[in-house]
Protein backbone atom coordinates (compact mmCIF):
# COMPACT_ATOMS: atom_id res chain seq x y z
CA UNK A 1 16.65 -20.95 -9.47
CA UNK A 2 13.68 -19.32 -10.84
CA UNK A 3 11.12 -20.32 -7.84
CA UNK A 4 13.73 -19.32 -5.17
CA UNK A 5 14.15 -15.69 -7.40
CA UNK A 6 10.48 -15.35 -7.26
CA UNK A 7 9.96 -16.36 -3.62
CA UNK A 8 12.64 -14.02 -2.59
CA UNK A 9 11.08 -11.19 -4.52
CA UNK A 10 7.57 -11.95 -2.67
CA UNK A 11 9.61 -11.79 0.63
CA UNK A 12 11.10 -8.61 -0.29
CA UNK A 13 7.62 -6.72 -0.66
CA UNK A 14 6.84 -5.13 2.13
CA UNK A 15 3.98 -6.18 4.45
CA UNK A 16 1.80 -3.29 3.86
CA UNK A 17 2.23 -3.76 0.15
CA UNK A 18 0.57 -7.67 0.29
CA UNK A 19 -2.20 -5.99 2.66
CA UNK A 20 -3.22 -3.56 0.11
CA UNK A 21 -2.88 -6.48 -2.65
CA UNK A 22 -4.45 -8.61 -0.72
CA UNK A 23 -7.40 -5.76 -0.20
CA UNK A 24 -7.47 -5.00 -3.69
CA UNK A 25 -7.85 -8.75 -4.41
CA UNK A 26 -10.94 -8.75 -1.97
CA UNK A 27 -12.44 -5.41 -3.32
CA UNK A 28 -12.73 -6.82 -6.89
CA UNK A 29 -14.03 -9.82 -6.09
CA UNK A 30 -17.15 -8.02 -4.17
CA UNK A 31 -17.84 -5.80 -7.20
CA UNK A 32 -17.42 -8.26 -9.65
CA UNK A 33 -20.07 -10.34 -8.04
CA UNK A 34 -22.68 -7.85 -7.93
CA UNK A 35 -21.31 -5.87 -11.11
CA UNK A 36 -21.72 -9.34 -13.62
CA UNK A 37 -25.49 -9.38 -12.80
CA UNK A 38 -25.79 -5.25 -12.21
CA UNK A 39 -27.17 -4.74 -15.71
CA UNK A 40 -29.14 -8.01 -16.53
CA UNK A 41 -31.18 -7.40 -12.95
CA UNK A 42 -31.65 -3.83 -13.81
CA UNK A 43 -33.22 -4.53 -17.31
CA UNK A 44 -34.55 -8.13 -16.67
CA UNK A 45 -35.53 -8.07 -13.40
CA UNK A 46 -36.91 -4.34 -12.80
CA UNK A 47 -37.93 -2.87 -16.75
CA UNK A 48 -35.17 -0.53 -16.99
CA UNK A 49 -35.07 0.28 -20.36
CA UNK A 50 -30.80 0.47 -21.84
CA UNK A 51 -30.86 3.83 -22.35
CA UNK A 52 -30.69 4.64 -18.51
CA UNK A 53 -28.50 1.85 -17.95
CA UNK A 54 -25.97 3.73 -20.43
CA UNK A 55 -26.36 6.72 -18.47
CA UNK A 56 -26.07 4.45 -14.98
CA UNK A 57 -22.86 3.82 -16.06
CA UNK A 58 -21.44 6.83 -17.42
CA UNK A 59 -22.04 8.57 -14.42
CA UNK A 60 -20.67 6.00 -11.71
CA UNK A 61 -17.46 5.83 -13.93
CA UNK A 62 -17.78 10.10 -14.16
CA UNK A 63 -17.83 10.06 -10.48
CA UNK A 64 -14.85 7.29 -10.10
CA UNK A 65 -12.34 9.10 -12.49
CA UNK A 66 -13.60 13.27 -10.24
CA UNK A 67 -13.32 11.65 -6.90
CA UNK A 68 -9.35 9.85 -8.47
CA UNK A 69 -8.80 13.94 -9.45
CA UNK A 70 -8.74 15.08 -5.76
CA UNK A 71 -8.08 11.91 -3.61
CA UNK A 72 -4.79 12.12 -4.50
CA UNK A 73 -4.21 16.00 -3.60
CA UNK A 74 -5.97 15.35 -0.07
CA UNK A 75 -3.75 12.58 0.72
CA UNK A 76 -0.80 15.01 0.56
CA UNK A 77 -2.34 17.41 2.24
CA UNK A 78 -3.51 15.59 4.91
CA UNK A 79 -0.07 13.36 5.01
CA UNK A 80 -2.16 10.70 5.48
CA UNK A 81 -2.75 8.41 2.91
CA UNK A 82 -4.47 5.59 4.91
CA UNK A 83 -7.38 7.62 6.03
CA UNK A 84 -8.56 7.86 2.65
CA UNK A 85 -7.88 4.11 1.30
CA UNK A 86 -9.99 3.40 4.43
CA UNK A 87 -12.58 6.15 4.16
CA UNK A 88 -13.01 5.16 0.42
CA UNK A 89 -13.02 1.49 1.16
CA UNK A 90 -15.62 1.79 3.55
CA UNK A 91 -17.93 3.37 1.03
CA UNK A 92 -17.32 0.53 -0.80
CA UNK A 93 -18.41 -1.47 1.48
CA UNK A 94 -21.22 0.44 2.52
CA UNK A 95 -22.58 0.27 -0.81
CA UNK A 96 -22.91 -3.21 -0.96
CA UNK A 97 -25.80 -3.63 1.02
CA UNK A 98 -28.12 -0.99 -0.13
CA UNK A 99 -27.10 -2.53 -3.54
CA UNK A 100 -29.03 -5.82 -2.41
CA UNK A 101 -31.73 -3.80 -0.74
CA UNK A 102 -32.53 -1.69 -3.68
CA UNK A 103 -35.86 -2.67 -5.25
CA UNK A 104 -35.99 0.15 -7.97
CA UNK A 105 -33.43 2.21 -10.44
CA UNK A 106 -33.18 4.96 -7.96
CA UNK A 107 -32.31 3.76 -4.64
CA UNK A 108 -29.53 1.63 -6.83
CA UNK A 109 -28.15 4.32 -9.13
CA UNK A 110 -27.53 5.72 -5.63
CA UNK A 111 -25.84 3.15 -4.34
CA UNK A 112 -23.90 2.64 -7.51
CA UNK A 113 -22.48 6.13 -7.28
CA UNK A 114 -21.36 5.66 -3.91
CA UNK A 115 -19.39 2.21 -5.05
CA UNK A 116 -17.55 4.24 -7.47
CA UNK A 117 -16.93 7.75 -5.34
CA UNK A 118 -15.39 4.79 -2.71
CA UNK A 119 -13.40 3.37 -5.73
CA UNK A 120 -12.14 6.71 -6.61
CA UNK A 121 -11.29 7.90 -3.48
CA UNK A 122 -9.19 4.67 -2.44
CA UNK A 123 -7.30 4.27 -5.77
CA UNK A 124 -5.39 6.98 -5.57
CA UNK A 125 -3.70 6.93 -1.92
CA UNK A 126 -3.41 3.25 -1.89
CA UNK A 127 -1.25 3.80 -5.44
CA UNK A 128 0.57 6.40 -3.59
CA UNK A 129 1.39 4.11 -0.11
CA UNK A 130 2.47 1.35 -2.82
CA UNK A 131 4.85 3.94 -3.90
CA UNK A 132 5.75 5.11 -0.55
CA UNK A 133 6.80 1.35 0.87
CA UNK A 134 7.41 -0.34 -2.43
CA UNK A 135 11.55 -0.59 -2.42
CA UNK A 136 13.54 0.60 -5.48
CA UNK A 137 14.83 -2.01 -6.93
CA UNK A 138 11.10 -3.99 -6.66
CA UNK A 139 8.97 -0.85 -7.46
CA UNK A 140 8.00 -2.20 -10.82
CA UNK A 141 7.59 -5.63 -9.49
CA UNK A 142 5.08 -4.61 -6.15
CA UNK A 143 2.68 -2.71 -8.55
CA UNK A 144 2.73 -5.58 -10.74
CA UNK A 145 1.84 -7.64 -7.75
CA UNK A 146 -1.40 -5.48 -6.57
CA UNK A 147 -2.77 -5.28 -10.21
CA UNK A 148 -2.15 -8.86 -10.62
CA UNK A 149 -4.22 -9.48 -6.93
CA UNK A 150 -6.83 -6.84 -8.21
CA UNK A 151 -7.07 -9.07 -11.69
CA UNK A 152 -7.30 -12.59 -10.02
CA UNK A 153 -10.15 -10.83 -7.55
CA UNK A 154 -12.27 -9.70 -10.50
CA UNK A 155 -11.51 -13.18 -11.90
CA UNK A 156 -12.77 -14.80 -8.93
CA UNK A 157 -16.03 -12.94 -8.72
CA UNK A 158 -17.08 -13.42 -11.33
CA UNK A 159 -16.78 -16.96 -10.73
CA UNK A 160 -18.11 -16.96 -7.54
CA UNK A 161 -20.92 -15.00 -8.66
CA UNK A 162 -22.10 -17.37 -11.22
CA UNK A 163 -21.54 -20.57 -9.03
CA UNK A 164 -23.85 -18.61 -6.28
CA UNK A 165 -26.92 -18.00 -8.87
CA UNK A 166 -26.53 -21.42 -9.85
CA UNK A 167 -27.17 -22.70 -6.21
CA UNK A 168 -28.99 -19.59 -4.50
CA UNK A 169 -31.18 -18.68 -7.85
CA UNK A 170 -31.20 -15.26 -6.50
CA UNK A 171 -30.19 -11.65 -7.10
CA UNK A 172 -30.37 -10.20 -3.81
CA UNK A 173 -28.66 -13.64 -2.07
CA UNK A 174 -25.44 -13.11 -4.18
CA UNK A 175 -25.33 -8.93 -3.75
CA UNK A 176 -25.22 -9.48 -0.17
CA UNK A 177 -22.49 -12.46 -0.46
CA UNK A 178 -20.87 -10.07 -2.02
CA UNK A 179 -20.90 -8.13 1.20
CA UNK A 180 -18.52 -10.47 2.86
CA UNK A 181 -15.01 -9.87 0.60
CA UNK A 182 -15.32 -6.12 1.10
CA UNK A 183 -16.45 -6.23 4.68
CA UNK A 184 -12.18 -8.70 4.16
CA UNK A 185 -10.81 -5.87 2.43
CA UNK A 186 -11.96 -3.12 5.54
CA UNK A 187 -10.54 -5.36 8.46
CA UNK A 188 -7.20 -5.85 6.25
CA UNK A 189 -6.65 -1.97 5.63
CA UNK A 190 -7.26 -1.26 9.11
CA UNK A 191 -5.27 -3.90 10.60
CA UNK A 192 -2.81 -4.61 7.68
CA UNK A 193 -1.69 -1.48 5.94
CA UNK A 194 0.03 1.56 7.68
CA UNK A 195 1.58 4.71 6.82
CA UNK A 196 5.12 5.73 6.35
CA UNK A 197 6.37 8.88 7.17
CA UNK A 198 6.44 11.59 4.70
CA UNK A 199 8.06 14.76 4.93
CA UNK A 200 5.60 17.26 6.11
CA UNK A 201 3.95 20.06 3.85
CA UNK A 202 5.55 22.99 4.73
CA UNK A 203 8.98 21.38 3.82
CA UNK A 204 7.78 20.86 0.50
CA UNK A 205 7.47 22.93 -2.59
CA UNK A 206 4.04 24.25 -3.76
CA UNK A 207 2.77 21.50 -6.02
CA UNK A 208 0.18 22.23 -9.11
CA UNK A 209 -2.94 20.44 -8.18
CA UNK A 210 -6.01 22.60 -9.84
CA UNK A 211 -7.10 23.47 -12.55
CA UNK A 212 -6.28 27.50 -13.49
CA UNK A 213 -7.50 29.26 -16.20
CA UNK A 214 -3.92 30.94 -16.77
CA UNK A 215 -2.25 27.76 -17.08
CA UNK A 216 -4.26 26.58 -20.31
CA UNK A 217 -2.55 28.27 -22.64
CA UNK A 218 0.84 26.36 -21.06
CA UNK A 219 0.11 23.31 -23.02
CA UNK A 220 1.01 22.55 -26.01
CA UNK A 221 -1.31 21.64 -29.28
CA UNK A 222 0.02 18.36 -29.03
CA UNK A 223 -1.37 17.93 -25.54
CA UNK A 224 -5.04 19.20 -26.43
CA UNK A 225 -4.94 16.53 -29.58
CA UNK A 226 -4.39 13.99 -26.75
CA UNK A 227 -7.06 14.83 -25.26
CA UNK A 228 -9.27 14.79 -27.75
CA UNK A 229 -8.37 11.71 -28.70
CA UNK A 230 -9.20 10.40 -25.13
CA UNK A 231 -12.69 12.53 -25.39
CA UNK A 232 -13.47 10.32 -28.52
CA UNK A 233 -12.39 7.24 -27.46
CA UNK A 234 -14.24 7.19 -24.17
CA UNK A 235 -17.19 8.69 -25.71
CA UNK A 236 -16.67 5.19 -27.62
CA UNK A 237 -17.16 2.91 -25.02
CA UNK A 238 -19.66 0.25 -24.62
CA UNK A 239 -20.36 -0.04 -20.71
CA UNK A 240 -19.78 -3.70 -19.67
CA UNK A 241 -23.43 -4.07 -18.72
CA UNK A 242 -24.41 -3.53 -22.24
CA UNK A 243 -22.20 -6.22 -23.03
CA UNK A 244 -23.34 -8.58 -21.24
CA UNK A 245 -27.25 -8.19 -21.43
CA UNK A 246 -26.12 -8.13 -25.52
CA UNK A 247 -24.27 -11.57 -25.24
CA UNK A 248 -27.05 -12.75 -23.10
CA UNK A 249 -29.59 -11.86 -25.61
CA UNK A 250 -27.86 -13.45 -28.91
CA UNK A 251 -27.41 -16.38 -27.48
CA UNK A 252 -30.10 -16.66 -24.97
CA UNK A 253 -27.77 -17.90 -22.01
CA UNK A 254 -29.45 -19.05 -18.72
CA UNK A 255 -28.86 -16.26 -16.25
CA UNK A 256 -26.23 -17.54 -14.31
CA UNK A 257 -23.70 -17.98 -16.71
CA UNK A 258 -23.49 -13.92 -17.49
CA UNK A 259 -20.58 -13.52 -15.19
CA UNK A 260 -18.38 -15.45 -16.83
CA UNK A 261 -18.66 -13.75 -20.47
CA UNK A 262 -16.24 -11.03 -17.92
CA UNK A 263 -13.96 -13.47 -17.72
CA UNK A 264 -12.26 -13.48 -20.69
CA UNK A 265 -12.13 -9.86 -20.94
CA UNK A 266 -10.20 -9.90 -17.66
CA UNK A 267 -7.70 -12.35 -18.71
CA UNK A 268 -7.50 -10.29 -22.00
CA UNK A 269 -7.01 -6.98 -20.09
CA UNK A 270 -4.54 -8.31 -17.33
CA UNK A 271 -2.48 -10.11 -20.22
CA UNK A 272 -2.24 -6.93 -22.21
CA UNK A 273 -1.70 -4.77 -19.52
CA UNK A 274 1.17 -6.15 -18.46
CA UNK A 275 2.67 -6.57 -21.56
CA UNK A 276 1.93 -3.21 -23.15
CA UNK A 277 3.07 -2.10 -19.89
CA UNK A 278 7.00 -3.70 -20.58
CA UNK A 279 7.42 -3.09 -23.72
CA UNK A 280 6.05 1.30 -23.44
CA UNK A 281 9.13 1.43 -21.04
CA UNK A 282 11.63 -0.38 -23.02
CA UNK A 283 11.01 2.31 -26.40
CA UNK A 284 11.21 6.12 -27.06
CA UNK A 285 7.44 6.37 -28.98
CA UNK A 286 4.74 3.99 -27.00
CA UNK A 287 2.08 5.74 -29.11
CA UNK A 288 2.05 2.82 -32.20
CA UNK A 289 0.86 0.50 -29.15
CA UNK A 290 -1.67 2.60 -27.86
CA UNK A 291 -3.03 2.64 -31.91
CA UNK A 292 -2.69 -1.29 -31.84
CA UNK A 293 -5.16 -0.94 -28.66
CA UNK A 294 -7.47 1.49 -30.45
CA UNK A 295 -7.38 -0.97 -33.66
CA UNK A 296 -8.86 -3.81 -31.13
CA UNK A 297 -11.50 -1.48 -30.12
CA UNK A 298 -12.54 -0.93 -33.20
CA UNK A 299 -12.16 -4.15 -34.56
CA UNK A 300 -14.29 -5.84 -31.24
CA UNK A 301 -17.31 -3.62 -32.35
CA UNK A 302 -17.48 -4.60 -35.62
CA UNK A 303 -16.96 -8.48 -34.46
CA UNK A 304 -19.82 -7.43 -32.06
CA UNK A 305 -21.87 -6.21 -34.81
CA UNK A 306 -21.10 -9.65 -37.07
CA UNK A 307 -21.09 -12.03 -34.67
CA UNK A 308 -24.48 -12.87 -34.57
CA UNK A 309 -24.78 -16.21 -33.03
CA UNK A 310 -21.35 -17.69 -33.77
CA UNK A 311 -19.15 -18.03 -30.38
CA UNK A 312 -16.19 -17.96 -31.35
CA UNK A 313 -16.36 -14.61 -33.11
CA UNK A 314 -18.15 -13.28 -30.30
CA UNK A 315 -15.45 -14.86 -27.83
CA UNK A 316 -12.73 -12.73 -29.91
CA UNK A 317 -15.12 -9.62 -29.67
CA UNK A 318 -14.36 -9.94 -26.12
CA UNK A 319 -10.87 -10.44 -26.04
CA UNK A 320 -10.23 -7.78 -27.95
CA UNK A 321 -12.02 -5.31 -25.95
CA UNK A 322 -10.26 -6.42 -22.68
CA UNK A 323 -7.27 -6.15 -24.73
CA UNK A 324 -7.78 -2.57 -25.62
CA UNK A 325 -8.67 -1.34 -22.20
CA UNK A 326 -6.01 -3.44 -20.93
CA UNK A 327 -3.39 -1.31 -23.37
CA UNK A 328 -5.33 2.07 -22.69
CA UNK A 329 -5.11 1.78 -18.91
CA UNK A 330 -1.61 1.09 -19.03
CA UNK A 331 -0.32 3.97 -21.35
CA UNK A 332 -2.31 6.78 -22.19
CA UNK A 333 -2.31 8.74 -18.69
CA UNK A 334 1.64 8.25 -18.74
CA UNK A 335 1.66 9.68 -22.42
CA UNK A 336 -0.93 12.64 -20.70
CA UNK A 337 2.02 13.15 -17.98
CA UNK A 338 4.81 13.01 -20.00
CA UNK A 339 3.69 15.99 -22.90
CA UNK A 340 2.52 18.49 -19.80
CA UNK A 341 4.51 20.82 -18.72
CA UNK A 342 6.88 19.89 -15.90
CA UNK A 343 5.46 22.24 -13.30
CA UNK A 344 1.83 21.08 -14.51
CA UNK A 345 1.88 17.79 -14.36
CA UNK A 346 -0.70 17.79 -11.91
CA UNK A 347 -3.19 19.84 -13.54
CA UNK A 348 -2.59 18.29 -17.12
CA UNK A 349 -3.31 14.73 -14.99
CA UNK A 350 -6.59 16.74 -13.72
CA UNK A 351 -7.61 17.72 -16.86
CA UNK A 352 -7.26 14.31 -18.51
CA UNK A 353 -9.42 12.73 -15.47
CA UNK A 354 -11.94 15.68 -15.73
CA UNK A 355 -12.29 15.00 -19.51
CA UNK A 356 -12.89 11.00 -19.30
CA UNK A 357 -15.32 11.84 -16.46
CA UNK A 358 -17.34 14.04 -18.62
CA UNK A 359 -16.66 12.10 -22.04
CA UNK A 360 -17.59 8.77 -20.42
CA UNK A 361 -20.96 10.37 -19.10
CA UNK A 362 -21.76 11.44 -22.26
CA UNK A 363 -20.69 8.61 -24.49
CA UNK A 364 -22.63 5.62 -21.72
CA UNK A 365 -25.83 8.02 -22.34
CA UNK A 366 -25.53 8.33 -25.98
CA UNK A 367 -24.72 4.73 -26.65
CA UNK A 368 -27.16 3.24 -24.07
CA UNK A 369 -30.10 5.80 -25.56
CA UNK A 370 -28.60 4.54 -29.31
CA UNK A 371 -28.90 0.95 -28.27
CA UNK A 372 -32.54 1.12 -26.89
CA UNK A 373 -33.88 3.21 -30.10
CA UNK A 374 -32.09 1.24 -32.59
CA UNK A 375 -30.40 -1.96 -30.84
CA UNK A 376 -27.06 -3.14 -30.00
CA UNK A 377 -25.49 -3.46 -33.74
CA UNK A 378 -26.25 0.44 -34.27
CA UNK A 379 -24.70 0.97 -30.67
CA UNK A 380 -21.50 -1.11 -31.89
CA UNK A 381 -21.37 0.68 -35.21
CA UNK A 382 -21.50 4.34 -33.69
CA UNK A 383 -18.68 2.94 -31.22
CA UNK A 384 -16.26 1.89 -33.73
CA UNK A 385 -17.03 4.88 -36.06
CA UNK A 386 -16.02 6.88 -32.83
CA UNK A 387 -12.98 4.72 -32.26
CA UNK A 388 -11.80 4.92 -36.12
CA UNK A 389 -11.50 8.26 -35.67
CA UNK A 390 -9.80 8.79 -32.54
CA UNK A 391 -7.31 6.11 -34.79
CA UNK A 392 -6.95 8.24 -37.32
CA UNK A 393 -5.90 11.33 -35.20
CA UNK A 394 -3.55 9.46 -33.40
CA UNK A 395 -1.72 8.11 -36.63
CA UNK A 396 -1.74 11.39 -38.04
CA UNK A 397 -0.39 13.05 -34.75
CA UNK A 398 2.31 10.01 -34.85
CA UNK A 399 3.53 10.82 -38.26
CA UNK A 400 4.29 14.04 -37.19
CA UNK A 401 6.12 13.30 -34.24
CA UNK A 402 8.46 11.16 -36.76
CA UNK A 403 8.60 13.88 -39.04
């Protein structure tokens, strides 16, 4: 009863839903394979010291979470939301290569950025078009279904990519591997995924999309605390590249093997996702689980910062910092949406995007110039120190909200 519930659940997604699953599946798996050896190569391979690795990845996520605050706008505009997935999974795509050409930090920083301004740009619309096809009664259930494609393809690469060092013993071998899944994910938007019809702009009301300086004072204290709160907490976090060439370090693992430390902080973040995900809709106040996910944070820097060479404490370090981006993801932009003003939804969104871009920029560069001055265990302590107080604003702001 169950299997024939489930099967007729997969046959009631629509066909351009699995494409863009099925593309998000293949997108992942590309990045992951180059992403698991990105920072090892960078520091190993070419001298780059960690503190410009930190700032190599704020910026590329900076650039992902600005090109997320318009890509969404232009696709209603242009009432086409295909152009863009394509357009943005092209760059993705495009990236790939000059990521296995690159022979020095520039030319690869460069190529970097462009991965993530494709990421950015495609995220958006192809949420939207899942929207647009997904039917009502298996809305819930099709978004499920493309995050839990987009999980298995991160899964995957990293697998892939470690199984491909092991036999190719080569960086640039595996980045251009890598190559093939997103050249998959191109052919399947093109040929797979297709627009419905929307009703056109000038039958629609104005919506808020920028950022105006009159609007500010609109939103409540409440709102700005929020904010903060996400300013800290990104600020706060340790890149995954830092992670690994850490884990790599402490326990001096051959090279190939670095993909798969990502591993369980993918299952971790999928599981949690999901989960959070249920239970935020099925209560009034969702905020006590985003302060569980802030807890983990915390608690998976100071396991960082203790571990020292003892697996299995370093194996829960990880899980518990999938886990809290897993919870983050899934509730913290809905909490953003829900305390703005209804007619500013769209520019309280904006704001929240603008201030991760700029607070994950900062924080990558601070922690990665922290952890090549001082080492990894001052870079883990300065995290959770951040993170315990972004948890103690939160509980305070939650006790009020009972009050």
């Amino acid at each position: 009863m169950n299997s024939s519930n489930l099967f007729g659940r997969i046959r009631a997604v629509p066909s351009t839903v699995k494409s863009i699953c099925f593309a998000s599946f293949f997108i992942n798996m590309s990045t992951l394979m180059i992403f698991s050896f990105f920072g090892i190569y960078l520091h190993n391979n070419l001298g780059v010291n960690l503190a410009k690795i930190g700032v190599l990845d704020g910026t590329v996520e900076a650039c992902s979470f600005i090109m997320k605050l318009f890509s969404g706008y232009l696709s209603d505009i242009l009432c086409n939301r295909k152009v863009l997935l394509l357009f943005g999974t092209i760059l993705l795509f495009l990236a790939k290569p000059l990521e296995a050409l690159g022979r020095s930090f520039a030319p690869l920083f460069c190529a970097k950025v462009l991965e993530r301004m494709g990421n950015g740009i495609q995220s958006t619309p192809r949420d939207a078009l899942v929207g647009d096809w997904a039917p009502a009664p298996h809305r819930a259930g099709c978004f499920g279904m493309r995050q839990g494609m987009a999980a298995i393809g991160a899964l995957l690469g990293t697998v892939f990519a470690a199984i491909l060092y092991k036999i190719l013993n080569n960086f640039q071998l595996v980045f251009w591997c890598a190559c093939i899944p997103a050249a998959t994910a191109v052919i399947i938007v093109i040929f797979g995924v297709k627009n419905k019809t929307v009703v056109k702009k000038s039958e629609t009301k104005k919506i808020s999309c920028g950022i105006k300086i009159k609007d500010i004072s609109k939103f409540s204290k409440r709102y700005w605390l929020l904010l903060s709160i996400a300013a800290i907490y990104n600020c706060a976090k340790v890149s995954e590249s830092l992670i690994i060439l850490n884990v790599t370090n402490t326990f001096d693992l051959n090279i190939f093997m670095c993909p798969l430390i990502l591993t369980v902080c993918y299952v971790s973040n999928s599981l949690t996702a999901i989960i959070s995900g249920q239970i935020s809709d099925k209560i009034r106040n969702a905020t006590p689980i985003f302060m569980l996910g802030l807890g983990m944070f915390a608690l998976a820097d100071l396991l960082f910062i203790f571990a020292s060479k003892t697996p299995v404490v370093t194996l829960l370090a990880l899980f518990f910092m999938g886990a809290y981006t897993g919870v983050s993801q899934s509730i913290f932009a809905a909490k953003i949406s829900e305390i703005a003003p209804p007619d500013l939804k769209g520019t309280g969104l904006g704001l929240y995007n603008l201030t991760c871009a700029l607070s994950l920029l900062i924080g990558g560069s601070i922690i990665g110039k922290t952890a090549d001055l001082f080492g990894f265990k001052h870079a883990f302590g300065l995290s959770s120190v951040l993170a315990i107080i972004a948890l103690v604003i939160l509980s305070i702001l939650n006790k009020k909200d009972e009050d």
